[in-house]
N, C-alpha and C. Protein backbone atom coordinates (compact mmCIF):
# COMPACT_ATOMS: atom_id res chain seq x y z
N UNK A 1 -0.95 -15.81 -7.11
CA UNK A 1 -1.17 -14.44 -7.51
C UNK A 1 0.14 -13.91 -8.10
N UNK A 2 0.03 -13.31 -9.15
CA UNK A 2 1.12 -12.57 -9.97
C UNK A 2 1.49 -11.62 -9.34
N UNK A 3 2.32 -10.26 -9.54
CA UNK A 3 2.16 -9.05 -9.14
C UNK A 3 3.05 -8.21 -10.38
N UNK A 4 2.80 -7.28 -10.68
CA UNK A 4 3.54 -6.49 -11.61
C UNK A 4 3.71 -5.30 -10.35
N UNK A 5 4.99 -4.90 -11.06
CA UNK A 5 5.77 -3.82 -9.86
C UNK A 5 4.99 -2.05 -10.93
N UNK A 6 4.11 -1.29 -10.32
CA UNK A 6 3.78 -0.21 -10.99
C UNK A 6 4.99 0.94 -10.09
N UNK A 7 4.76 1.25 -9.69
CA UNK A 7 5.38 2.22 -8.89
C UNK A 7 6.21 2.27 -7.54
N UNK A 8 6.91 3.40 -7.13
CA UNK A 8 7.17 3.59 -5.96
C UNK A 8 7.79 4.92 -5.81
N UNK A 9 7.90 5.02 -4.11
CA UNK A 9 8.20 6.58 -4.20
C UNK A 9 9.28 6.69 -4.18
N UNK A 10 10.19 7.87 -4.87
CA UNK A 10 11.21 7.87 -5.05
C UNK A 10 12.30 8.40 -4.02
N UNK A 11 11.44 9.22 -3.28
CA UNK A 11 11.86 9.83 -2.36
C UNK A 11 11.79 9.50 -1.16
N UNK A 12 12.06 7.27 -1.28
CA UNK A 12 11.64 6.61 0.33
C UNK A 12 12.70 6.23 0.38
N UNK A 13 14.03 6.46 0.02
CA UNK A 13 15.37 5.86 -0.07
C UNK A 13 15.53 5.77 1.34
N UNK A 14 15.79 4.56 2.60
CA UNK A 14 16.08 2.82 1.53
C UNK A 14 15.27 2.26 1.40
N UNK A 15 13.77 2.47 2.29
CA UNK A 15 12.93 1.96 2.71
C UNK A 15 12.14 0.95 1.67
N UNK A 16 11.99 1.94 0.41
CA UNK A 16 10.79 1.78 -0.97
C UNK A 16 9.53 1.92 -0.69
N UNK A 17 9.66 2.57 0.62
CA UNK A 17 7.49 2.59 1.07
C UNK A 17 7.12 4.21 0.29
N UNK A 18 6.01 3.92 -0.14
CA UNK A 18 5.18 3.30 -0.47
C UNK A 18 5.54 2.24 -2.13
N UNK A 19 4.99 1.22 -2.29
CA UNK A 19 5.04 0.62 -3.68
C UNK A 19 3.65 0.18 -4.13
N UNK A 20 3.50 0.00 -5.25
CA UNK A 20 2.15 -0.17 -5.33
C UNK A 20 2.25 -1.25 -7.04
N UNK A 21 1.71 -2.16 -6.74
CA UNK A 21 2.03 -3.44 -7.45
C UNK A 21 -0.03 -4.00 -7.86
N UNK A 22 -0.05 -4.06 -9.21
CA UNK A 22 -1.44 -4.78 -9.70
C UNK A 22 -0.79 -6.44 -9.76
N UNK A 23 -2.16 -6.82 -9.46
CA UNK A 23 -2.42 -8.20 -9.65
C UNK A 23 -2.80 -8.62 -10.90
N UNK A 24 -2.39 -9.96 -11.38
CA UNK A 24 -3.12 -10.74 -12.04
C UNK A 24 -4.82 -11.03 -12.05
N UNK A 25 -5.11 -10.54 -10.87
CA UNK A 25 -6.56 -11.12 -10.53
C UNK A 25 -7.16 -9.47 -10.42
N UNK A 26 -6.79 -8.78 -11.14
CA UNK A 26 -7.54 -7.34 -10.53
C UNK A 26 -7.47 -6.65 -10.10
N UNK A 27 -6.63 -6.92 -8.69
CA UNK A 27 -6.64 -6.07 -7.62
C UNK A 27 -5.45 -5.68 -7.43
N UNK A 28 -5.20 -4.26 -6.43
CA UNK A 28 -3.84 -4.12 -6.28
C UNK A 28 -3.37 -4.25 -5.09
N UNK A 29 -2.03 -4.26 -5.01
CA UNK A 29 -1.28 -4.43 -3.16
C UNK A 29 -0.44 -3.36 -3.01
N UNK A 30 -0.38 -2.74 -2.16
CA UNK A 30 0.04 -1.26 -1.66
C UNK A 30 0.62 -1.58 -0.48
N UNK A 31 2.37 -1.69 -0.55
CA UNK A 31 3.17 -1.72 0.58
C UNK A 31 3.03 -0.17 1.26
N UNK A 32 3.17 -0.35 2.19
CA UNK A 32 3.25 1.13 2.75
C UNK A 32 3.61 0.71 4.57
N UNK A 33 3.65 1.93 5.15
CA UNK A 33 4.03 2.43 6.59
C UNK A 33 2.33 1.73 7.58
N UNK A 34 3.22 1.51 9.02
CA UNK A 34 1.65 1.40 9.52
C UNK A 34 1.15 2.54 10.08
N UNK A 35 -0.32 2.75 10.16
CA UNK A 35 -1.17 3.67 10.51
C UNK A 35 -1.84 3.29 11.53
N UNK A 36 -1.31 4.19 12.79
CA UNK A 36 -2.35 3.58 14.40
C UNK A 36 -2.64 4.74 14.64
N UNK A 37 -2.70 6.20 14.33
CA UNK A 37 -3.17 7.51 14.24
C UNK A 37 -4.47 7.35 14.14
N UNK A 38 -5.60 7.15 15.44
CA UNK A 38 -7.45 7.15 15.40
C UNK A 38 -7.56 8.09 14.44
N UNK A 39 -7.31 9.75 14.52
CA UNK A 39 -7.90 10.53 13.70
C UNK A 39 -7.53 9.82 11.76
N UNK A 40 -6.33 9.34 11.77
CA UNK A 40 -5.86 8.96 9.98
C UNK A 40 -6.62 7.84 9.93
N UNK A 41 -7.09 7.42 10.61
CA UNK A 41 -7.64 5.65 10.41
C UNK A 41 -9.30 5.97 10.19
N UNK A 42 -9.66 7.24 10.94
CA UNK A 42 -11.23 7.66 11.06
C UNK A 42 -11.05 7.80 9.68
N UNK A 43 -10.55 8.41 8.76
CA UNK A 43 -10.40 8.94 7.18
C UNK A 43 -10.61 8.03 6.27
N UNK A 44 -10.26 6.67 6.53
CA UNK A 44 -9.89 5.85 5.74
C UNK A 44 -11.45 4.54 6.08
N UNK A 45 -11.46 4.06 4.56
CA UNK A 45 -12.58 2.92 4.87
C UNK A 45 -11.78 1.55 4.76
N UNK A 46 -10.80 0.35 5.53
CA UNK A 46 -10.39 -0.16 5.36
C UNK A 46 -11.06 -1.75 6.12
N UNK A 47 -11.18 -2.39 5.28
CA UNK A 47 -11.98 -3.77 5.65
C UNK A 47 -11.04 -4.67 6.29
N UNK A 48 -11.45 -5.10 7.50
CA UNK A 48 -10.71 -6.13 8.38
C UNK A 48 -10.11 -7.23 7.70
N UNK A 49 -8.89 -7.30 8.03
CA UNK A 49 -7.91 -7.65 7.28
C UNK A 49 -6.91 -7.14 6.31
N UNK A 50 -7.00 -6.40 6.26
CA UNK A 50 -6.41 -5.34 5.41
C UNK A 50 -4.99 -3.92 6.11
């Protein structure tokens, strides 16, 4: 899998979270922070593994 670098926030100095990078194949990959907050996770539709 390829990745091209699209973005990031500028304002994560040193961290670079969030970044957000497209694939060769379509899809994209989104570095970011983890989320164990039940109520932020109820919000979100995220498929096992992910």
């Amino acid at each position: 899998m390829r990745l091209t670098f699209i973005a990031k926030d500028p304002g994560s100095n040193p961290t670079g979270s969030p970044t957000l990078y497209r694939t060769d194949r379509g899809s994209w990959v989104v570095q970011g922070w983890v989320i164990d907050d039940p109520a932020t996770l109820a919000q979100m539709d995220i498929p096992a593994g992910e």
